[in-house]
N, C-alpha and C. Protein backbone atom coordinates (compact mmCIF):
# COMPACT_ATOMS: atom_id res chain seq x y z
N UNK A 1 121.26 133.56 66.84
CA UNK A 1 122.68 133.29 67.01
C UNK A 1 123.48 134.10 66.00
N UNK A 2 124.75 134.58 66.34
CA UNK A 2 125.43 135.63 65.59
C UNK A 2 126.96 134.75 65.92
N UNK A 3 127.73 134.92 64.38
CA UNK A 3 129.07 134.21 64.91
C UNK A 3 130.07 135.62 64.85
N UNK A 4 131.17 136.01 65.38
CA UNK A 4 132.14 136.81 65.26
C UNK A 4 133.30 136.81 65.33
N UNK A 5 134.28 137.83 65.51
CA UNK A 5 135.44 137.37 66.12
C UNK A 5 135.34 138.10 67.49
N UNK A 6 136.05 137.26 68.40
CA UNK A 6 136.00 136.81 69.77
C UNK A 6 136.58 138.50 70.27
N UNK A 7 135.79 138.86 71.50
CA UNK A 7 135.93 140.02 72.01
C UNK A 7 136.48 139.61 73.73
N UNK A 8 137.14 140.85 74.23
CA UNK A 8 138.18 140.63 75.60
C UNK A 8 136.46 140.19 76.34
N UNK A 9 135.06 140.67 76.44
CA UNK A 9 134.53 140.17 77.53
C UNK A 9 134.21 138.48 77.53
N UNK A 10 134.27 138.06 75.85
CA UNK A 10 134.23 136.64 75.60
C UNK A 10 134.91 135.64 76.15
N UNK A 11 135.97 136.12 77.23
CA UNK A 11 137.23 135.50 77.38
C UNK A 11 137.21 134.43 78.79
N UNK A 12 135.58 134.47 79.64
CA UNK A 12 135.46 133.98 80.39
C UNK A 12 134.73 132.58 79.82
N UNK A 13 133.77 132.74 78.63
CA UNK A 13 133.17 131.84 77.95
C UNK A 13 134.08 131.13 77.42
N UNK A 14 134.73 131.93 76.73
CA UNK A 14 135.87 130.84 76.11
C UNK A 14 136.36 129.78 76.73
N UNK A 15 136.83 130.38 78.36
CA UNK A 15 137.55 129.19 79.29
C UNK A 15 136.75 127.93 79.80
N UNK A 16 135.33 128.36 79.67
CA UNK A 16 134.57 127.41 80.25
C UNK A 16 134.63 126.48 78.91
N UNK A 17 134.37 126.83 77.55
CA UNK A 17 134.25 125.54 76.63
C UNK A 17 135.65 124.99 76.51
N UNK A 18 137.25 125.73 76.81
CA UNK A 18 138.66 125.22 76.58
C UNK A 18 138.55 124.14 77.78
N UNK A 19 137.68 124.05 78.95
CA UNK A 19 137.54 122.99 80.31
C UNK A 19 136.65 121.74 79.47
N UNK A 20 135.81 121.66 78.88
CA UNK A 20 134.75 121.09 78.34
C UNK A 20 135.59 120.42 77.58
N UNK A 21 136.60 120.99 76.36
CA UNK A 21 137.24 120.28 75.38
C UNK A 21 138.23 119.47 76.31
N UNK A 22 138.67 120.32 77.04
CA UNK A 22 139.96 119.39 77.65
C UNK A 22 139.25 118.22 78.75
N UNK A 23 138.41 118.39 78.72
CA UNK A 23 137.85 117.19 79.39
C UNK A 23 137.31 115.67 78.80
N UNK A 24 137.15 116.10 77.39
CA UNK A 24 136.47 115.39 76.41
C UNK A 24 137.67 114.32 76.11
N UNK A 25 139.05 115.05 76.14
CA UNK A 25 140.31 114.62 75.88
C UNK A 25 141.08 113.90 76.91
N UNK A 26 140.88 114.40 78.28
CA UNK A 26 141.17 113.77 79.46
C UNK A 26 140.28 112.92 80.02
N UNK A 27 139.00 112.40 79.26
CA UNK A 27 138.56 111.36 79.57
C UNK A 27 138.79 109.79 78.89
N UNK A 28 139.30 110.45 77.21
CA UNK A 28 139.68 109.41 76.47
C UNK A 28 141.32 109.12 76.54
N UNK A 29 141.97 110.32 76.95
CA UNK A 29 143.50 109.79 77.14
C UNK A 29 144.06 110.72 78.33
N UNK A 30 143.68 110.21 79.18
CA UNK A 30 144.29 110.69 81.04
C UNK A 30 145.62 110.66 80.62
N UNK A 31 146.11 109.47 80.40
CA UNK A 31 147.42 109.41 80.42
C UNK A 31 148.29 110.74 79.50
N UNK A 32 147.85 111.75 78.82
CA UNK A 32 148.23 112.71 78.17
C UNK A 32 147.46 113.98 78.49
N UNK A 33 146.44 113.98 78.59
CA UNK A 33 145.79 115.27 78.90
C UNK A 33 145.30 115.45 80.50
N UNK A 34 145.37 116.61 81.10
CA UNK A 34 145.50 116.83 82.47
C UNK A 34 143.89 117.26 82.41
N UNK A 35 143.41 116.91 83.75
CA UNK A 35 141.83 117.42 83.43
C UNK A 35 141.44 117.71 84.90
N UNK A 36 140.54 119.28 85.48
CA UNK A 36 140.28 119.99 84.65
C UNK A 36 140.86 121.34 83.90
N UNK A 37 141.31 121.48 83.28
CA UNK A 37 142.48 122.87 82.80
C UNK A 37 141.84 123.46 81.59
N UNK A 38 142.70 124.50 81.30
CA UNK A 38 142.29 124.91 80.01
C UNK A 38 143.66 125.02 78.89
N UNK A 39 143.59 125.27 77.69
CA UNK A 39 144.91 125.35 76.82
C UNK A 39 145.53 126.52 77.21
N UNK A 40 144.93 127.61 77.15
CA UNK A 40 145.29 129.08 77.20
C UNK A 40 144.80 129.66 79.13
N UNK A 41 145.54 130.45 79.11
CA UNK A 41 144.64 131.42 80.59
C UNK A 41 144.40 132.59 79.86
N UNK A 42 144.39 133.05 80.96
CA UNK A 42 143.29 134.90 80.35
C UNK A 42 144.24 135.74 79.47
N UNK A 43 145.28 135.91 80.29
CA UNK A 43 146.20 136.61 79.36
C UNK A 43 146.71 136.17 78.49
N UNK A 44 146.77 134.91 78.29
CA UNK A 44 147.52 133.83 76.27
C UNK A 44 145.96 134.60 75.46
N UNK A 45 145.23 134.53 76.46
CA UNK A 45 143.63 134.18 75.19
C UNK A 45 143.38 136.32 74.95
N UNK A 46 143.73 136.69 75.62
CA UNK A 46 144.10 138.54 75.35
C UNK A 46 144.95 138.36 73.83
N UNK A 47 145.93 137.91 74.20
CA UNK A 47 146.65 138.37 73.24
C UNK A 47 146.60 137.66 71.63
N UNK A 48 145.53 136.53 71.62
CA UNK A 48 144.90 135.54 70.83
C UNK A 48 143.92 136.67 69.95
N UNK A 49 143.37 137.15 71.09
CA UNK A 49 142.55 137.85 70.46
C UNK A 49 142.59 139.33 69.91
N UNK A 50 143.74 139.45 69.84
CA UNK A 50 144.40 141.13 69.46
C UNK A 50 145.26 140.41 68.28
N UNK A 51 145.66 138.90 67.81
CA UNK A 51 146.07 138.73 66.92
C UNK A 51 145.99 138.22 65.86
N UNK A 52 145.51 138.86 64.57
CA UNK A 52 145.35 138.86 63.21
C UNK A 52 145.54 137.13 63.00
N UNK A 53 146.64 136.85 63.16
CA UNK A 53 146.97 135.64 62.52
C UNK A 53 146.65 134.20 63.13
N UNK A 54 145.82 134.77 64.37
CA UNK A 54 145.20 133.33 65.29
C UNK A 54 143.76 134.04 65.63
N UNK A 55 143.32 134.04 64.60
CA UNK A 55 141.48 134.38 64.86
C UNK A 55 140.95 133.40 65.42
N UNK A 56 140.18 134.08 66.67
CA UNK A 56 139.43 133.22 67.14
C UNK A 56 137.67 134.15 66.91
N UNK A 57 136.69 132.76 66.68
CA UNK A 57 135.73 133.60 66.27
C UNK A 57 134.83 132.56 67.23
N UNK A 58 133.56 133.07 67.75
CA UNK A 58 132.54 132.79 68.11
C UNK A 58 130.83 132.68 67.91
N UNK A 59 130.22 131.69 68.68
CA UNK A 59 129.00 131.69 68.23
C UNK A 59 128.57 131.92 69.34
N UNK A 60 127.96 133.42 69.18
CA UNK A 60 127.02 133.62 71.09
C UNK A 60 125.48 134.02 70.43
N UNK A 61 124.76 133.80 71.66
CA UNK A 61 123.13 133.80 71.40
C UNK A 61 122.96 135.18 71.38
N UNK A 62 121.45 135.53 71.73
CA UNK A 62 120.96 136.65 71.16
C UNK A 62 121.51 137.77 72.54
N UNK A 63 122.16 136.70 73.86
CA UNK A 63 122.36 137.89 74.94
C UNK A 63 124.05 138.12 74.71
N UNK A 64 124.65 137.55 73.95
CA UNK A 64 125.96 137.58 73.64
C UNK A 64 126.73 136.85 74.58
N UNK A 65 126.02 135.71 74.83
CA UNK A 65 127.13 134.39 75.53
C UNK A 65 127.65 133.29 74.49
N UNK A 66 128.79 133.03 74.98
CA UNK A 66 129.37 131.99 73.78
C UNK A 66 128.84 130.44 73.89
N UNK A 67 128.49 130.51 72.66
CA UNK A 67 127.94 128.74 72.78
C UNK A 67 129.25 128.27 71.89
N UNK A 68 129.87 128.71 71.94
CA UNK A 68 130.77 127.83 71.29
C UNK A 68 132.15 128.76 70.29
N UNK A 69 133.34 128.04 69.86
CA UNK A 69 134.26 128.89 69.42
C UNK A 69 134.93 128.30 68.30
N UNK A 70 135.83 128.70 67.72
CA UNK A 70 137.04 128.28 66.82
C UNK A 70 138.06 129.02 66.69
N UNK A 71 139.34 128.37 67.17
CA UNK A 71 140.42 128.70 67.52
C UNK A 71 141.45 128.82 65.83
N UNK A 72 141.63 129.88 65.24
CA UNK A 72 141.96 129.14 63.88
C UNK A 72 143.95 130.15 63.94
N UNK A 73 144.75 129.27 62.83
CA UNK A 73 146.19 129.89 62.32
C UNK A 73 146.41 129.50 61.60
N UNK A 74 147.02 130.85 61.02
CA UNK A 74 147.49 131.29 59.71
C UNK A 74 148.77 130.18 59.69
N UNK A 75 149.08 129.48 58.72
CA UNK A 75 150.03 128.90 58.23
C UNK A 75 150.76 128.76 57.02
N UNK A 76 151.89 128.82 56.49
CA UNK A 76 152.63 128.89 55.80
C UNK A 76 153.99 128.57 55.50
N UNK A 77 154.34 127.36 54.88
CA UNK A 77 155.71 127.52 54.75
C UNK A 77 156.01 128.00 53.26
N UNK A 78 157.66 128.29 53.60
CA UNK A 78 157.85 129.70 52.94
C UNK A 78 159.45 128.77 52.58
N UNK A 79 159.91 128.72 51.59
CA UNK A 79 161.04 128.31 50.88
C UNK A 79 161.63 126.88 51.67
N UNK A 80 160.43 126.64 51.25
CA UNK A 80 160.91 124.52 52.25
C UNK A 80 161.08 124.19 51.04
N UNK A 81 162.16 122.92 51.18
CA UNK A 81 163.24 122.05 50.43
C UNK A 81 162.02 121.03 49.77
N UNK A 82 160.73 120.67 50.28
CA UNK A 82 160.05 119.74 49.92
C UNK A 82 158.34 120.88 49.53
N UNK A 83 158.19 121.28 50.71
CA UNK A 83 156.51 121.37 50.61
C UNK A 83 156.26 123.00 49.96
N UNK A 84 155.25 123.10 49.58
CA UNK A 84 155.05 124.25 47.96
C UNK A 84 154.89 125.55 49.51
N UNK A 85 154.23 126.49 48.81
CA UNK A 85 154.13 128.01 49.58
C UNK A 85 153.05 128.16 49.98
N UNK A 86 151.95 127.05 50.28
CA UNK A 86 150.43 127.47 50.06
C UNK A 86 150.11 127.60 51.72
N UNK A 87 149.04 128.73 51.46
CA UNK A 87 148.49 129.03 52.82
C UNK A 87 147.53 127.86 53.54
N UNK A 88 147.63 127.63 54.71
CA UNK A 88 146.75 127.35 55.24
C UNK A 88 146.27 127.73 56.48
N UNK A 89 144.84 127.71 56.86
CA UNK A 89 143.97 127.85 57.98
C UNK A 89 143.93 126.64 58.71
N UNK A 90 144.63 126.64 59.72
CA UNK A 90 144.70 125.82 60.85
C UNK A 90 143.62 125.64 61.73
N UNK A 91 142.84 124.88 62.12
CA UNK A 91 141.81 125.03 62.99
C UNK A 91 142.47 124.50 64.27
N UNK A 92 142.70 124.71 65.41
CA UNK A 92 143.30 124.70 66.80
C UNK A 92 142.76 124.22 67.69
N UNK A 93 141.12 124.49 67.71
CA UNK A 93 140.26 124.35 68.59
C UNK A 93 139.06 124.40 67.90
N UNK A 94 137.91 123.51 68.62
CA UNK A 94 136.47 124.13 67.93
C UNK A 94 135.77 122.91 68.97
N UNK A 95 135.12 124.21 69.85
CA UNK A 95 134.17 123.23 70.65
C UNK A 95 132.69 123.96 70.76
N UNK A 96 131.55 123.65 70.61
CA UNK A 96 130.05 123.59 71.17
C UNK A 96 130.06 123.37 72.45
N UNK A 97 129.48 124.35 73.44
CA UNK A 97 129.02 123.76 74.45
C UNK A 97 128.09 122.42 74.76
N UNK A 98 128.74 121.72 75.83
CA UNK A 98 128.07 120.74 75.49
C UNK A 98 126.33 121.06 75.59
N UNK A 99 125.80 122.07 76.64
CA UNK A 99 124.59 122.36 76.59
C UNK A 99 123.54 122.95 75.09
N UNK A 100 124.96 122.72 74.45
CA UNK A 100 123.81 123.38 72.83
C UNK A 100 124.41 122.57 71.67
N UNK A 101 124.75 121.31 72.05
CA UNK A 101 124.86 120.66 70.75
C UNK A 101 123.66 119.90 70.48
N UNK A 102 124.21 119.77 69.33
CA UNK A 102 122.80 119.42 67.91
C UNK A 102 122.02 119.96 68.03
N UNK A 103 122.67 121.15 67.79
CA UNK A 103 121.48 123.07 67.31
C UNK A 103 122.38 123.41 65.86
N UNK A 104 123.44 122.80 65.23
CA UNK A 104 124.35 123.52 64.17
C UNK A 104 124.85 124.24 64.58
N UNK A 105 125.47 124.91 65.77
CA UNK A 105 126.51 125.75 66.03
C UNK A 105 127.58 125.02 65.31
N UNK A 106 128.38 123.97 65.86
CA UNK A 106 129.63 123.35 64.81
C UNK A 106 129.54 123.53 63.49
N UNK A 107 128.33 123.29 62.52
CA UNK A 107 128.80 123.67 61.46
C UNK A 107 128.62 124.91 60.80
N UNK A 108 127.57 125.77 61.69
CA UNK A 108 127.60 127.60 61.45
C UNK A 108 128.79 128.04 61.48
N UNK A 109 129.72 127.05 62.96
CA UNK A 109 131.07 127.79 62.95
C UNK A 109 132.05 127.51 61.77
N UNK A 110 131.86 125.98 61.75
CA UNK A 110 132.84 126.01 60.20
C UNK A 110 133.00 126.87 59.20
N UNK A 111 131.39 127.06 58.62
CA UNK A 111 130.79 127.17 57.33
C UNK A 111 131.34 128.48 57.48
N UNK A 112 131.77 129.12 58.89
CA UNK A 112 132.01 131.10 58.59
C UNK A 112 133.82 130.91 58.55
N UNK A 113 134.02 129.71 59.26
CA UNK A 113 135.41 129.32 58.85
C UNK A 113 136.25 129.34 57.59
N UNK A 114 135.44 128.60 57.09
CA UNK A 114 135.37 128.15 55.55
C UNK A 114 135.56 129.46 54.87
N UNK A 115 134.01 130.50 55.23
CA UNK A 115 133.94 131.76 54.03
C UNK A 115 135.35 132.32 54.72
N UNK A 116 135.57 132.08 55.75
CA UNK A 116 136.75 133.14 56.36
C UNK A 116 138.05 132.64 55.08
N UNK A 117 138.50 131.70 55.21
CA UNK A 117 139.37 131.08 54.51
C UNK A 117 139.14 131.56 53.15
N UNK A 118 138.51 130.98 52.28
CA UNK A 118 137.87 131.66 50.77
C UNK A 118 138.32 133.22 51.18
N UNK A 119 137.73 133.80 51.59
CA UNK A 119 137.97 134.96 51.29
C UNK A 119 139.31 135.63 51.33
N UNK A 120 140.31 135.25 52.28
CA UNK A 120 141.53 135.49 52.33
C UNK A 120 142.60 134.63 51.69
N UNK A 121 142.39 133.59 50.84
CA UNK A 121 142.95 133.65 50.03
C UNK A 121 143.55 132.00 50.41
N UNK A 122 143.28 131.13 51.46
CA UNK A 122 143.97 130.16 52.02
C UNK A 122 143.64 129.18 51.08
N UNK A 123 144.46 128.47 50.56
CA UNK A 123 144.61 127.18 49.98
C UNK A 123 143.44 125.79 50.51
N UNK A 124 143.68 125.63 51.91
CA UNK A 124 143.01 124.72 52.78
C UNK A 124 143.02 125.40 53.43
N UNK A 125 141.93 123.79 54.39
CA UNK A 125 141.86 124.00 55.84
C UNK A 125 142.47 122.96 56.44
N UNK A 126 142.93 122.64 57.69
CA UNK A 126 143.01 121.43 58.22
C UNK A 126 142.97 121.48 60.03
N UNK A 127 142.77 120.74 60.68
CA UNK A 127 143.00 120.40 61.73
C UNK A 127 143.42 118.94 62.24
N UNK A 128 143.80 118.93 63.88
CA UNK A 128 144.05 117.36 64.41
C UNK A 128 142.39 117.03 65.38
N UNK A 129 142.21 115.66 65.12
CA UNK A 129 141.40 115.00 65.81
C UNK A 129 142.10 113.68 66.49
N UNK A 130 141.74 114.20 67.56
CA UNK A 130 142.02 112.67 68.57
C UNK A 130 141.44 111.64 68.35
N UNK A 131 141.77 110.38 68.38
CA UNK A 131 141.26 108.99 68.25
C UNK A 131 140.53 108.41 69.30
N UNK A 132 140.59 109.35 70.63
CA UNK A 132 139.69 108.87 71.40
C UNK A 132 138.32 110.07 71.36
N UNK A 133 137.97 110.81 70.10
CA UNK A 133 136.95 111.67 69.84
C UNK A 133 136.30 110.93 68.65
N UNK A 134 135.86 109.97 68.46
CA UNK A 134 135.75 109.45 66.91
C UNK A 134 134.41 110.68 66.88
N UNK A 135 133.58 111.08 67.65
CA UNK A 135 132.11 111.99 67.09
C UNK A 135 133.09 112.89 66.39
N UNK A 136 134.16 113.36 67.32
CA UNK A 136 134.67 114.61 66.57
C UNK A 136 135.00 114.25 65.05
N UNK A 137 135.75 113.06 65.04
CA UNK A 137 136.13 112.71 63.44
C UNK A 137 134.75 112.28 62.72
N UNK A 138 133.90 111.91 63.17
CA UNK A 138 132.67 111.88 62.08
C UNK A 138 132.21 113.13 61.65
N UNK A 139 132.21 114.18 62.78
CA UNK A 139 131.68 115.48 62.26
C UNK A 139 132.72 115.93 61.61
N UNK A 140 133.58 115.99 61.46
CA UNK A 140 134.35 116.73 60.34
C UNK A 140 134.33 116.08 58.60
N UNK A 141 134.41 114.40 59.41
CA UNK A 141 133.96 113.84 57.82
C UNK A 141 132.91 114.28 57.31
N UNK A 142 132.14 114.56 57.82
CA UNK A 142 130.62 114.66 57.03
C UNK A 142 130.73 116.18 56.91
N UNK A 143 131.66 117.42 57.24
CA UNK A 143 131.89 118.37 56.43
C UNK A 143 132.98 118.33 55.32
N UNK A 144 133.33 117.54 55.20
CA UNK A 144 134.12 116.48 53.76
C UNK A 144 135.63 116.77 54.21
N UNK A 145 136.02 116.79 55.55
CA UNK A 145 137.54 116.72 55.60
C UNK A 145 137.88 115.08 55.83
N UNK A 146 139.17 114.59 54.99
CA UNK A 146 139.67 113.72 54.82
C UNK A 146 141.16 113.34 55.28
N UNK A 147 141.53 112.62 55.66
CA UNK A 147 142.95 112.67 56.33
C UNK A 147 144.15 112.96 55.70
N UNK A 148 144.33 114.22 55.86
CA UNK A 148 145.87 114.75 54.81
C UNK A 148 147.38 113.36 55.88
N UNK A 149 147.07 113.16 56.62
CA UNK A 149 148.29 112.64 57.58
C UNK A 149 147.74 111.80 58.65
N UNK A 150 148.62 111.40 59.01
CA UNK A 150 148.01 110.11 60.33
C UNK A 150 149.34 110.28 61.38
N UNK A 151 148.91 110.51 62.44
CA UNK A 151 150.29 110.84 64.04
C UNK A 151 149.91 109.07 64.31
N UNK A 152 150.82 108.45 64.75
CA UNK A 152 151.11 107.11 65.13
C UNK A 152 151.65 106.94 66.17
N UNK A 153 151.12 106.25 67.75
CA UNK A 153 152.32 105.98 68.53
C UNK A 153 152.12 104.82 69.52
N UNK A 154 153.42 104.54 69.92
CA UNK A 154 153.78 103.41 70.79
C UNK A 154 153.49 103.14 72.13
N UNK A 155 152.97 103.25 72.99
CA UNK A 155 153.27 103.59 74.32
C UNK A 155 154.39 102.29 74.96
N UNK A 156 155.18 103.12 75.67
CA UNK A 156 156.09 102.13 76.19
C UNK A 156 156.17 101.93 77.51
C-alpha cells in the first residue's frame, strides 16, 4: 500500500468511497443526508485536486486502486476580533473502503496527515464527526483527538 496525493484517474475511486461515506450518514440521519450521492462530482473533485489548499491524498494498493482517502483544508483566520492567526488542517472527509477496513488504512492515512501538517507548519488538526458515527468518533479518539467544540440541535 502506497498513500499520495490524489491523481485525475483516482477520481472514479474517490466517488465510490464519497457513496459509502454518504451512506454511512444517510443511514444514521435520512432526515439530513440524501442517500445514494456523493459530496463532490467529477468536475468539483478535478479541481480539488489541482488545488494546493484542499489536498486530497490517498491510500491505493499495489495496482493503484483507492482503498481509501482524505479530503483535507487549509485554514486560517487572519485579523479576527477574537480568535489568534494559527493555521489549521481541516480534515473534510476520510473514508476506508468498507471492503478493507481493519487493515490500518485509516490510520496510515492520518499518520501521513499528521506528517503532512508538521511539516507545513499547521498549528492543528481538526475535523466534524457525526453522532450517528460513534466508530467514527472512537477512531479518532484513540488517535488522541478531543472535542475542540460541540454543534447542538433541536429538531422541530
Amino acid at each position: 500500500m502506497n498513500i499520495r496525493r490524489a491523481k485525475i484517474k483516482d477520481i472514479h475511486g474517490i466517488l465510490d468511497l464519497l457513496v459509502q461515506v454518504d451512506m454511512v450518514h444517510h443511514k444514521g440521519r435520512p432526515d439530513i443526508f440524501k442517500g445514494p450521492t456523493t459530496k463532490y462530482n467529477e468536475e468539483e473533485l478535478k479541481n480539488l485536486i489541482n488545488d494546493d489548499s484542499s489536498p486530497i491524498f490517498v491510500c491505493v494498493d499495489d495496482s493503484d486502486n483507492v482503498l481509501g482517502h482524505a479530503f483535507c483544508v487549509h485554514k486560517q483566520e487572519k485579523d479576527n476580533n477574537v480568535l489568534t492567526d494559527i493555521k489549521t488542517l481541516y480534515i473534510d472527509d476520510i473514508c476506508v473502503d468498507e471492503n478493507n477496513r481493519r487493515k490500518h488504512i485509516g490510520k496510515m492515512l492520518y499518520e501521513y496527515v499528521l506528517n503532512y501538517a508538521k511539516a507545513n507548519g499547521f498549528y492543528n488538526i481538526t475535523l466534524n464527526v457525526w453522532a450517528c458515527n460513534p466508530d467514527a468518533a472512537k477512531f479518532y479518539e484513540k488517535l488522541g483527538f478531543v472535542a475542540q467544540k460541540v454543534t447542538m440541535e433541536k429538531i422541530l
